[in-house]
Protein backbone atom coordinates (compact mmCIF):
# COMPACT_ATOMS: atom_id res chain seq x y z
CA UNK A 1 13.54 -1.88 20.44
CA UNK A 2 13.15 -0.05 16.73
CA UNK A 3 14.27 -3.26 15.32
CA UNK A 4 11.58 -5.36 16.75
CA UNK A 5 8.34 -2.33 16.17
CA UNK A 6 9.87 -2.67 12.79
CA UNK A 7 9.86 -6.00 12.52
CA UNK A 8 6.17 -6.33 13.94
CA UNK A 9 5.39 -3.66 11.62
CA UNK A 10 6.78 -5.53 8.29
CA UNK A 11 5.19 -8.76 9.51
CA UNK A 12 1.65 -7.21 9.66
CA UNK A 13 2.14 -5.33 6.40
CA UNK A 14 2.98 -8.04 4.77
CA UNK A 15 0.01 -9.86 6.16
CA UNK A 16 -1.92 -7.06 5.00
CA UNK A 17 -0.40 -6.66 1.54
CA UNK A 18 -1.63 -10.77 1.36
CA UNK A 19 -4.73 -9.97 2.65
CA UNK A 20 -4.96 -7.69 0.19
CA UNK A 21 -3.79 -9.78 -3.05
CA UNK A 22 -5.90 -12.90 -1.89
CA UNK A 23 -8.68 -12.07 -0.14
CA UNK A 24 -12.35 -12.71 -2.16
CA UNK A 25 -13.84 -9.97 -0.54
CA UNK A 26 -12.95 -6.59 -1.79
CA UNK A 27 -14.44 -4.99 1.68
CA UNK A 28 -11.95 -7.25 3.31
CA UNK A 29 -8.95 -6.24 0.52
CA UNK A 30 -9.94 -2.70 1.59
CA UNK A 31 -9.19 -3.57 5.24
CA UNK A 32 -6.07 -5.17 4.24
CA UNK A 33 -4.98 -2.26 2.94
CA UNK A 34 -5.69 -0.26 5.45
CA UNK A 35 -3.51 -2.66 8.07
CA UNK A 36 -0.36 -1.83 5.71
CA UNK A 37 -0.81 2.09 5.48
CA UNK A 38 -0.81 1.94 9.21
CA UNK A 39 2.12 -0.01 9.44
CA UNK A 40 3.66 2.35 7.02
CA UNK A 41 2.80 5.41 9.55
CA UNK A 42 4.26 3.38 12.47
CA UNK A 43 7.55 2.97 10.05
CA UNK A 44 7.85 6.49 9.29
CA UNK A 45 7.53 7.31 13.14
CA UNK A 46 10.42 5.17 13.58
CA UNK A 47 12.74 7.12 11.11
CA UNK A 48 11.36 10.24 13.04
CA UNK A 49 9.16 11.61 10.63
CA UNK A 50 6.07 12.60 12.36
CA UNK A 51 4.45 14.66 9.65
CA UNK A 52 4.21 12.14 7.17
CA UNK A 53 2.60 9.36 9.53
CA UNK A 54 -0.08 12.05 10.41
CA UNK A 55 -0.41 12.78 6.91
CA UNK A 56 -0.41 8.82 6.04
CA UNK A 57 -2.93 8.09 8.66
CA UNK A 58 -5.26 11.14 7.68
CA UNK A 59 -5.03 10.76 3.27
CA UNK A 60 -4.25 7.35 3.34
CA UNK A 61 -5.30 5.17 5.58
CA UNK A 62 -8.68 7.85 6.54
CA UNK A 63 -9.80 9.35 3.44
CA UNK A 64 -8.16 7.03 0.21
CA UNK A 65 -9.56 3.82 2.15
CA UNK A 66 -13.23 5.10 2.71
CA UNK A 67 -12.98 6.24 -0.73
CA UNK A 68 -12.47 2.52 -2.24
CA UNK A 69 -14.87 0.95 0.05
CA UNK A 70 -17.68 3.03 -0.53
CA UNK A 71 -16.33 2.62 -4.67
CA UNK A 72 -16.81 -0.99 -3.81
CA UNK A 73 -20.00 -1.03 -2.55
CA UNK A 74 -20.90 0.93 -5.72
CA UNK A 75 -19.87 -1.40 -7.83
CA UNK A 76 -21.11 -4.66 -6.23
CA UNK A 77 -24.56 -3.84 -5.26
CA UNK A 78 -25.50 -7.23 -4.74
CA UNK A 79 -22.73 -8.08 -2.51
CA UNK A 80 -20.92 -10.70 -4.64
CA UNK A 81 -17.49 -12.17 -4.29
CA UNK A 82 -15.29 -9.82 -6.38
CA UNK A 83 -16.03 -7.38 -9.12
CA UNK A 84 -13.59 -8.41 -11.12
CA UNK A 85 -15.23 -12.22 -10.88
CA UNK A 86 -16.03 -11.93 -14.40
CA UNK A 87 -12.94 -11.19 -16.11
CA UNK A 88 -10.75 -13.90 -18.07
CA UNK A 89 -7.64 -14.96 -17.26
CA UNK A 90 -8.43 -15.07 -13.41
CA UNK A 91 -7.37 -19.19 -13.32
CA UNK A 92 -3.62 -18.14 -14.64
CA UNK A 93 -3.07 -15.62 -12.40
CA UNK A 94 -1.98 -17.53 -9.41
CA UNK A 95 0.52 -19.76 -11.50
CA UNK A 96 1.81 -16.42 -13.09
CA UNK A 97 2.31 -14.57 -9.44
CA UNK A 98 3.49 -17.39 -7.59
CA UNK A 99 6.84 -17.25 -8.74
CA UNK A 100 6.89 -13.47 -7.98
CA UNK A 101 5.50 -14.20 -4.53
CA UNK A 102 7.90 -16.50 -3.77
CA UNK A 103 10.84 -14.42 -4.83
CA UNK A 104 9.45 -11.54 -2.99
CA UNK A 105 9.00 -13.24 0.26
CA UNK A 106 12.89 -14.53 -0.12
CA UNK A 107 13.92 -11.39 -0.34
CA UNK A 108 12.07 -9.97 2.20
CA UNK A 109 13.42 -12.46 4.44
CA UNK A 110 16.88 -12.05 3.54
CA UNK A 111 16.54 -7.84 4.37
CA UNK A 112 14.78 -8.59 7.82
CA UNK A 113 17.76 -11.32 9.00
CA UNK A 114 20.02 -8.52 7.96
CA UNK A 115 18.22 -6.01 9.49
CA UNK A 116 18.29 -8.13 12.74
CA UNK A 117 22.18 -8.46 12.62
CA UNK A 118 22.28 -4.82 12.82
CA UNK A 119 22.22 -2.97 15.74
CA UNK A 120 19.63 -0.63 14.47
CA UNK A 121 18.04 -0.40 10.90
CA UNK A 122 18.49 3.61 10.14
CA UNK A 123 21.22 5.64 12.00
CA UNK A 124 19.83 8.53 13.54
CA UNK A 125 22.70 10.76 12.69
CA UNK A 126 22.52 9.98 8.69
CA UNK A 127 18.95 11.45 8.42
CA UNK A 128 19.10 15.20 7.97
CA UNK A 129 17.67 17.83 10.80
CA UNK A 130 14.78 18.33 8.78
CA UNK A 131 13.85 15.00 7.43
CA UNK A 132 9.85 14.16 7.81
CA UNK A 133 9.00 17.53 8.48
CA UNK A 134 6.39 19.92 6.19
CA UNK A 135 9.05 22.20 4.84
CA UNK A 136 11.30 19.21 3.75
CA UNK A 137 8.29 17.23 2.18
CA UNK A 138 7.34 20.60 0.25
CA UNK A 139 10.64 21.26 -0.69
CA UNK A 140 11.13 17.17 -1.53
CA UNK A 141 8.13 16.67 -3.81
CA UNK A 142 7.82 20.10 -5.82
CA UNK A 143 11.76 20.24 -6.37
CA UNK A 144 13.82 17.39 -6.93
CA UNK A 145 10.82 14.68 -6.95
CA UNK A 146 8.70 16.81 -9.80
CA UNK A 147 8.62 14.83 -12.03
CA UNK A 148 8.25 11.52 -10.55
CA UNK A 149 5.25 13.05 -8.29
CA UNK A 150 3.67 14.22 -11.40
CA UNK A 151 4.05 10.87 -13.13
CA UNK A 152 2.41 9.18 -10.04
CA UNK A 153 -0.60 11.52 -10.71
CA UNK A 154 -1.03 10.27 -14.03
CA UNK A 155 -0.43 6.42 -13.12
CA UNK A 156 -3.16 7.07 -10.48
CA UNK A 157 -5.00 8.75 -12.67
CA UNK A 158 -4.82 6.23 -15.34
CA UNK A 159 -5.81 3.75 -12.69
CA UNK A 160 -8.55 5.17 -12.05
CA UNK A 161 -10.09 5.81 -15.32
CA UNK A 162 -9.31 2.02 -16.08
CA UNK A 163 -11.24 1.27 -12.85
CA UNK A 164 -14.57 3.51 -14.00
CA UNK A 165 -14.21 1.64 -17.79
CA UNK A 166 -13.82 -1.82 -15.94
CA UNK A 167 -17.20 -0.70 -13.83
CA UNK A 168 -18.90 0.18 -16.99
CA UNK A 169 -18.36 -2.94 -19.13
CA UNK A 170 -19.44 -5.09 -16.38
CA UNK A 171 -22.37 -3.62 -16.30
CA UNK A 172 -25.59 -4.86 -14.13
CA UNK A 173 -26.11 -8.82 -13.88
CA UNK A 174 -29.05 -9.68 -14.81
């Protein structure tokens, strides 16, 4: 039963995660996103970890998401296609990721037919007694995963003063 929610779950966030890539709309990119964060919380309440669904559902998928559709609607007043419409290089981009996409969806494929074979995809006794609860995600991401947390912040970060300068140069159409 796991094996099949899981495989559900990987089948709609990998819809969503296309969704996401192609869609013209960014409203609708948005949405995409939100359809793999909650298949992300349904994955994480397979491996037993109930805290971090709730807290995926409630950051992610609640607050992060509202957050970058009401950036969007910011940013593209007059409801046009895409905000990033009038950057260069747009016509190479599907030529360039193509190849990626491709390989990706290979190996996605491969990892589900072997997760299928399996009897189930994570044994319950190899997760610790604590795994997905508060004290082992505190513990987890301000000892041992420092640093990469931290780096995270700045990539986000980063991302997000790139997004603001992107916002800027466009400027209004006139």
């Amino acid at each position: 039963m796991d094996v099949v929610l899981f495989g559900i779950t990987a089948v709609c966030a990998l819809a969503g995660g296309a969704g996401v890539i192609l869609s013209r709309r960014p409203v609708h990119s948005a949405l995409g996103l939100l359809l793999v964060l909650l298949s992300l919380a349904v994955d994480y309440l397979l491996l037993g970890a109930q805290f971090i669904a709730a807290a995926q559902v409630i950051i992610y998928a609640g607050a992060i998401v509202v957050l970058f559709v009401f950036i969007i609607m910011l940013l593209s007043p007059g409801g046009s296609d895409s905000p990033a419409s009038g950057l260069k290089g747009g016509a190479l981009a599907g030529p360039v990721a193509a190849p990626f996409v491709a390989a990706l969806c290979a190996l996605l494929a491969a990892g589900l037919v072997a997760l299928v074979s399996r009897a189930s995809p994570v044994p319950k006794a190899a997760l610790p007694a604590a795994f997905g609860t508060v004290q082992d995600v505190g513990r987890s991401l301000f000892g041992r995963y420092l640093l990469p947390f931290e780096a995270a912040s700045l990539v986000l970060l980063a991302g997000m003063i790139g997004g603001v300068a992107l916002g800027r140069r466009l400027g209004p159409r006139t």
